[in-house]
Protein backbone atom coordinates (compact mmCIF):
# COMPACT_ATOMS: atom_id res chain seq x y z
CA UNK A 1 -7.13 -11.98 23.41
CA UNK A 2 -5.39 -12.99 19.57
CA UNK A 3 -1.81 -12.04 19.36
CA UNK A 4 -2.84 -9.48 16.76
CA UNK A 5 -5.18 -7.82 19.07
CA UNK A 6 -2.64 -7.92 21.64
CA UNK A 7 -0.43 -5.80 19.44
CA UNK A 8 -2.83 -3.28 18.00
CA UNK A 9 -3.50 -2.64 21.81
CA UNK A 10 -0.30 -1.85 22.65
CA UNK A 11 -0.54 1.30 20.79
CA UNK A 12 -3.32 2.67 22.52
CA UNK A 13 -2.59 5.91 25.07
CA UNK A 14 0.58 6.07 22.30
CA UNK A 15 0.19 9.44 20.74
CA UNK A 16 0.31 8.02 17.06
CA UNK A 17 -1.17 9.91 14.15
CA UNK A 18 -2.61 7.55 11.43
CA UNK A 19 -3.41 8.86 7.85
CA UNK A 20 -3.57 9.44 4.61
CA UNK A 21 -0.95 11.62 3.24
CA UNK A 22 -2.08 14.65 2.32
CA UNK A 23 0.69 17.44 0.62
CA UNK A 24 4.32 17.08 -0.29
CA UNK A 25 5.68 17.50 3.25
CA UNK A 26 4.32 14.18 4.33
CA UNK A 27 4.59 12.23 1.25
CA UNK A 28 8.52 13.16 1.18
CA UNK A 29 8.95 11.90 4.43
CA UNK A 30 7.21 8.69 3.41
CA UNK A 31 9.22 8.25 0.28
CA UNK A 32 12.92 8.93 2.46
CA UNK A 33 11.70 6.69 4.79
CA UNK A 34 10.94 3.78 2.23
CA UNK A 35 14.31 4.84 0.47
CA UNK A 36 16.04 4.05 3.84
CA UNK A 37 14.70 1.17 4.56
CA UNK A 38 14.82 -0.61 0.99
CA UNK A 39 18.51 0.78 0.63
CA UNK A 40 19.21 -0.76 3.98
CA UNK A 41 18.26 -4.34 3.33
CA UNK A 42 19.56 -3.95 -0.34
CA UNK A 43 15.54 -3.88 -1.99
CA UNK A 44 16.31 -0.33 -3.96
CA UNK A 45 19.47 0.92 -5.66
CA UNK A 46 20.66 4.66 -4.04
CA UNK A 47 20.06 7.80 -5.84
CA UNK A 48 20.77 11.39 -5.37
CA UNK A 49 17.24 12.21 -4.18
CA UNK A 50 17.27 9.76 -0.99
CA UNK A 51 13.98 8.63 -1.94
CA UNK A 52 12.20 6.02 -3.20
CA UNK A 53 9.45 6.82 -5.71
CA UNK A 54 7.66 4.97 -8.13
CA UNK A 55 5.29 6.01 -10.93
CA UNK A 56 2.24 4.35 -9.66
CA UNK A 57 2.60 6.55 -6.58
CA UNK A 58 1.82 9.58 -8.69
CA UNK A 59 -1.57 8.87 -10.04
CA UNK A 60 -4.49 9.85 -8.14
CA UNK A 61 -5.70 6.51 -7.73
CA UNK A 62 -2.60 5.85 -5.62
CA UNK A 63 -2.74 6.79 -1.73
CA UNK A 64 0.05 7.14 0.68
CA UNK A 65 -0.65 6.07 4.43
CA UNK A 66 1.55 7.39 7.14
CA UNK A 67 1.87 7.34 10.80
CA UNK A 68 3.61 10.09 13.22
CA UNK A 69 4.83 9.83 16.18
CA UNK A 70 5.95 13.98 17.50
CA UNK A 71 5.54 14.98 13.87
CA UNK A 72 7.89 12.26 12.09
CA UNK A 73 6.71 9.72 10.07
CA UNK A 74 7.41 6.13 11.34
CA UNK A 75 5.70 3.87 9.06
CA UNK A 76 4.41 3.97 5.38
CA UNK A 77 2.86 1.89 3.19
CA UNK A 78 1.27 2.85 -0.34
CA UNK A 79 -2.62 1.52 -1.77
CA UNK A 80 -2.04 1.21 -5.76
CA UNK A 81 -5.97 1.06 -7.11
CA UNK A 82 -5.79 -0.59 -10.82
CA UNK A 83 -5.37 2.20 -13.52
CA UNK A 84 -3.83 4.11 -16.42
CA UNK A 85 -0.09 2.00 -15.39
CA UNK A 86 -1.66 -1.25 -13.89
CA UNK A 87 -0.39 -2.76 -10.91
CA UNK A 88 3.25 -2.81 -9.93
CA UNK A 89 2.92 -6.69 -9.53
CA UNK A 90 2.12 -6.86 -13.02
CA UNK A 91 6.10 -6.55 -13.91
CA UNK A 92 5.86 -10.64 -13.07
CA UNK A 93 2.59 -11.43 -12.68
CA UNK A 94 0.71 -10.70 -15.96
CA UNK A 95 -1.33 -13.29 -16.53
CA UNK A 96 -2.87 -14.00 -13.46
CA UNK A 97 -3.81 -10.22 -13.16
CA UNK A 98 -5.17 -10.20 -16.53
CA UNK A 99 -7.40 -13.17 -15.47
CA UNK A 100 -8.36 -11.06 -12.73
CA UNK A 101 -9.95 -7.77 -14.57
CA UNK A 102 -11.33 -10.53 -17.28
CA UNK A 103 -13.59 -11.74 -14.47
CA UNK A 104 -14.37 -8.16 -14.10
CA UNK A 105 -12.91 -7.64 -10.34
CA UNK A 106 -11.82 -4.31 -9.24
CA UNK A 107 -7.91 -4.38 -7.93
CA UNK A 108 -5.64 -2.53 -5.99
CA UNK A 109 -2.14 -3.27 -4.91
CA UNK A 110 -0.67 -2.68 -1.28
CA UNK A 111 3.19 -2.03 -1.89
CA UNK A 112 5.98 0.52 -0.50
CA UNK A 113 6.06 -0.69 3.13
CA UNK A 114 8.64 0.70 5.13
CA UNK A 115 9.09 1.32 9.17
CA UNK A 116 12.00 3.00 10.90
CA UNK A 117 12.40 0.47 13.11
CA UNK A 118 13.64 -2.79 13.28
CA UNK A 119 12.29 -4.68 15.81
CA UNK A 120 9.00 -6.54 15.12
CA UNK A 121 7.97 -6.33 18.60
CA UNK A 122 7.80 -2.40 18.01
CA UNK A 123 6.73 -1.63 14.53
CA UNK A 124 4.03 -4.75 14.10
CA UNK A 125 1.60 -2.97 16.37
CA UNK A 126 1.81 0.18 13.96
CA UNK A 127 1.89 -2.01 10.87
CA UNK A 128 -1.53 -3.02 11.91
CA UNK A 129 -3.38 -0.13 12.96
CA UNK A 130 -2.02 1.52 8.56
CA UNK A 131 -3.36 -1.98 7.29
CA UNK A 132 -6.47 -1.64 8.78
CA UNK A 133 -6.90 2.31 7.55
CA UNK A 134 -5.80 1.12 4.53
CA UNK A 135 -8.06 -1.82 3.73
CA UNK A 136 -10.97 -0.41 4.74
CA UNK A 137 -10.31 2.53 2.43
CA UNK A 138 -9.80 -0.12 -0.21
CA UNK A 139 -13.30 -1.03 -0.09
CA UNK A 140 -14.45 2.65 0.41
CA UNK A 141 -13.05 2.63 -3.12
CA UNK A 142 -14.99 -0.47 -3.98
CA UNK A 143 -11.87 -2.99 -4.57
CA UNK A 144 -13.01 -6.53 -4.83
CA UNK A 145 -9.32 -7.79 -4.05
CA UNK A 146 -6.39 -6.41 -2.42
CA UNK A 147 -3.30 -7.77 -3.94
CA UNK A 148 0.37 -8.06 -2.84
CA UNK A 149 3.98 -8.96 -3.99
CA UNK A 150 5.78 -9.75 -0.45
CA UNK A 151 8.98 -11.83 0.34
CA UNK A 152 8.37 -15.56 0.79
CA UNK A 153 9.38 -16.14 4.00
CA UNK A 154 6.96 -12.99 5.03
CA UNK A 155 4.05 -14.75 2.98
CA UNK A 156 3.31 -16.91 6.16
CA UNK A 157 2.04 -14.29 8.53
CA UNK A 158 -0.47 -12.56 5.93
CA UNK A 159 -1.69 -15.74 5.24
CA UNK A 160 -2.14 -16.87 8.84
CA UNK A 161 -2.86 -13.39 10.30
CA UNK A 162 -4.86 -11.17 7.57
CA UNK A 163 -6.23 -13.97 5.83
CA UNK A 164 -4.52 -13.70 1.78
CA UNK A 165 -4.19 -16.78 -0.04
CA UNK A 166 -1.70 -17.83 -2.67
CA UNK A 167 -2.02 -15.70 -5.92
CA UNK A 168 1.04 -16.73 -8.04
CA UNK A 169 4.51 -18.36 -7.37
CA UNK A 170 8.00 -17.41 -6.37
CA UNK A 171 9.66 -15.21 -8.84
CA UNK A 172 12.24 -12.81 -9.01
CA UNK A 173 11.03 -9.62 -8.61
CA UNK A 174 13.20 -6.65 -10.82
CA UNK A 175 11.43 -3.42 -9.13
CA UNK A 176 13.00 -5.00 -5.72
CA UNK A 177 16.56 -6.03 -7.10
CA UNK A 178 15.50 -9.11 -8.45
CA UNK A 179 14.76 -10.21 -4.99
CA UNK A 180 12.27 -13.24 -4.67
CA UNK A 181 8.45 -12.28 -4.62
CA UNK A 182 5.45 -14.22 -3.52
CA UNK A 183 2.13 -12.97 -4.83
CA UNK A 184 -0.87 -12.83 -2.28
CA UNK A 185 -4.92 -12.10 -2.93
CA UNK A 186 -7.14 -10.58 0.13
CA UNK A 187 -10.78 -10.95 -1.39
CA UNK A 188 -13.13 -9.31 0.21
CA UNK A 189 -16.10 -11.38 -0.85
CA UNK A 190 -14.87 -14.16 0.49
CA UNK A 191 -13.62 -12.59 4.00
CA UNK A 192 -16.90 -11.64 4.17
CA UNK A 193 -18.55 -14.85 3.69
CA UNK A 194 -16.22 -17.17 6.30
CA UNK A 195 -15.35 -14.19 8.63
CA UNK A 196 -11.72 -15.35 9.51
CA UNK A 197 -10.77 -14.84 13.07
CA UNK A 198 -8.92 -11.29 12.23
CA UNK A 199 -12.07 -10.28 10.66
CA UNK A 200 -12.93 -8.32 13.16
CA UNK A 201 -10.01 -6.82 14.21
CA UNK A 202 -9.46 -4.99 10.49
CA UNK A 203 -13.01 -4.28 9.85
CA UNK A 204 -15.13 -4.47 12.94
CA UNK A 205 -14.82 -0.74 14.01
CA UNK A 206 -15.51 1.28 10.69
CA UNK A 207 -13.38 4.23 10.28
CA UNK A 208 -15.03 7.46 9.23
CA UNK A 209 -15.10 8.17 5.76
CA UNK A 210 -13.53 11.49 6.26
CA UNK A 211 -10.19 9.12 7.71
CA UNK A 212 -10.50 6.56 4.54
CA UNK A 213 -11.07 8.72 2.03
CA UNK A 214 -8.90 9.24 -1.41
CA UNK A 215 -6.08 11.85 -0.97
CA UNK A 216 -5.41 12.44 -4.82
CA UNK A 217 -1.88 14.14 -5.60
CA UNK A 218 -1.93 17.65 -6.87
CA UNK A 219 -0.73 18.39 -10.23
CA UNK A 220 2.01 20.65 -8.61
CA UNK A 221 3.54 17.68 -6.51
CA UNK A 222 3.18 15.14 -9.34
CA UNK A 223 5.65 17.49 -11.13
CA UNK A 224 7.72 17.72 -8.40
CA UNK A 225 8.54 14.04 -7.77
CA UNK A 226 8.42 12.68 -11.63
CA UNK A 227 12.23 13.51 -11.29
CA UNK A 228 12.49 10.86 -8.48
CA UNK A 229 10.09 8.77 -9.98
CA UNK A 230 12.21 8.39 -13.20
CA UNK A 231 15.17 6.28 -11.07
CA UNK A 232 12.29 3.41 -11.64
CA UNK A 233 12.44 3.74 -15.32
CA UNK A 234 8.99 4.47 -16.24
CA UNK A 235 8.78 8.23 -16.26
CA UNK A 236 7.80 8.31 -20.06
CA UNK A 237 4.53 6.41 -18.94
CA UNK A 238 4.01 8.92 -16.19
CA UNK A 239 3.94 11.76 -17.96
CA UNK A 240 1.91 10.25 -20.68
CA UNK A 241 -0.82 9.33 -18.23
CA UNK A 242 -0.35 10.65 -14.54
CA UNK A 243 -0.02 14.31 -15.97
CA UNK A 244 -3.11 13.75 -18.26
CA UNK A 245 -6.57 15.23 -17.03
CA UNK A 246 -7.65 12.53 -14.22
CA UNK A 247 -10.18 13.59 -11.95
CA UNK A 248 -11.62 11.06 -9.36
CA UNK A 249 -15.35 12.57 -8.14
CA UNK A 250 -14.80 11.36 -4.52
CA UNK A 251 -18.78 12.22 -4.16
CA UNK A 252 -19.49 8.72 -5.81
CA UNK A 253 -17.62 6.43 -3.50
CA UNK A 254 -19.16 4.53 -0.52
CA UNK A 255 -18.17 2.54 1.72
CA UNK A 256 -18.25 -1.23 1.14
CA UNK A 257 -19.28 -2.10 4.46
């Protein structure tokens, strides 16, 4: 057995509830327990709120993926799909996003990932039962490539163990403190075509599309976090787009696999 299926079995028989956030009760507790975390290891400035919110977070192309333990929320990580505000990446990585959509590719950001815990032993195992949720509702939503901005010395393991390659260099990164930022590319094309040894593990056992499907904000709760959401300095471009009529007809999508 892989190391990485070791750990995703290690949560079996644990009474852990994976998915999608759904209303303001669980996205709050998503956002506080980002805003801990980040604040912790010096990644996000404090604020009154004691949360950590960014624009991109508030379209309805944006998903927030949670799991429970007894009713609190443990781990959280956010899927950004390419829209009205772009990528959060795109703060350093312009260009090579810009190539990107110029080839015509379809991209979506992973960002916001935060777990209670500290010790990789005991949040890994959780870490990989939201990533695989949330990249197989990236290709529900048709994304050709699943793009991330993670610290270098963290770029090793999703190269080694979920199969990204290089995207861009080291750079500081201002929406983390200016703390360094590697960019990495999952394509699913080409995961498909050499089957990595992981492959399996992420995408082997579908998930039902009732699990993977889009959770779009409600108006009302987009108006209740802009506040928060301006400590990251883009509210004007929130309410000029997030608050505009955006529908997504969740009818159309299909899974990719």
């Amino acid at each position: 057995m892989s190391l990485l299926s070791t750990l995703r079995s290690s949560v079996s028989g644990v009474p852990i509830e994976f998915k999608i956030a759904a209303n303001r009760a669980e996205r709050s507790a998503a956002f506080a327990l980002t805003y801990q975390a980040y604040t912790r290891v010096g990644l996000c400035p404090r604020n009154a709120f004691e949360m950590r919110v960014t624009p991109y977070q508030l379209l309805p192309t944006s998903d927030v993926f949670i799991a429970r333990l007894d009713g609190e929320v443990i781990s959280t990580l956010s899927l950004v799909c390419d829209g009205h505000l772009g990528l959060p990446m795109e703060v350093i990585y312009p260009e090579e996003i810009a190539r990107q959509r110029a080839a015509g590719r379809k991209l979506a950001e992973v960002s916001c990932l935060a777990d209670r815990r500290r010790d990789p032993c005991r949040y890994f195992p959780v870490f990989l039962e939201l990533c695989r949720m949330m990249v197989q509702s990236a290709r529900y939503r048709g994304v050709d490539q699943l793009l991330a901005a993670v610290h270098p010395r963290h770029a090793r393991f999703y190269r080694r163990y979920m199969a990204f390659t290089n995207f861009g260099d080291i750079r500081e990164y201002p929406s983390v403190c200016n703390n360094l930022a590697e960019a990495l590319c999952l394509d699913f094309p080409r995961i498909d075509r050499e089957r990595p040894s992981t492959y399996e593990l992420f995408f082997g056992e579908p998930l039902p599309a009732e699990t993977i499907r889009p959770r779009p904000i409600s108006w009302a709760d987009q108006e209740f976090f802009a506040p928060i959401a301006s400590c990251e300095g883009k509210l004007p471009l929130v309410k000029q787009h997030a608050f505009d009529s955006i529908s997504i007809d969740v009818s159309t999508m299909q899974p990719a696999f």
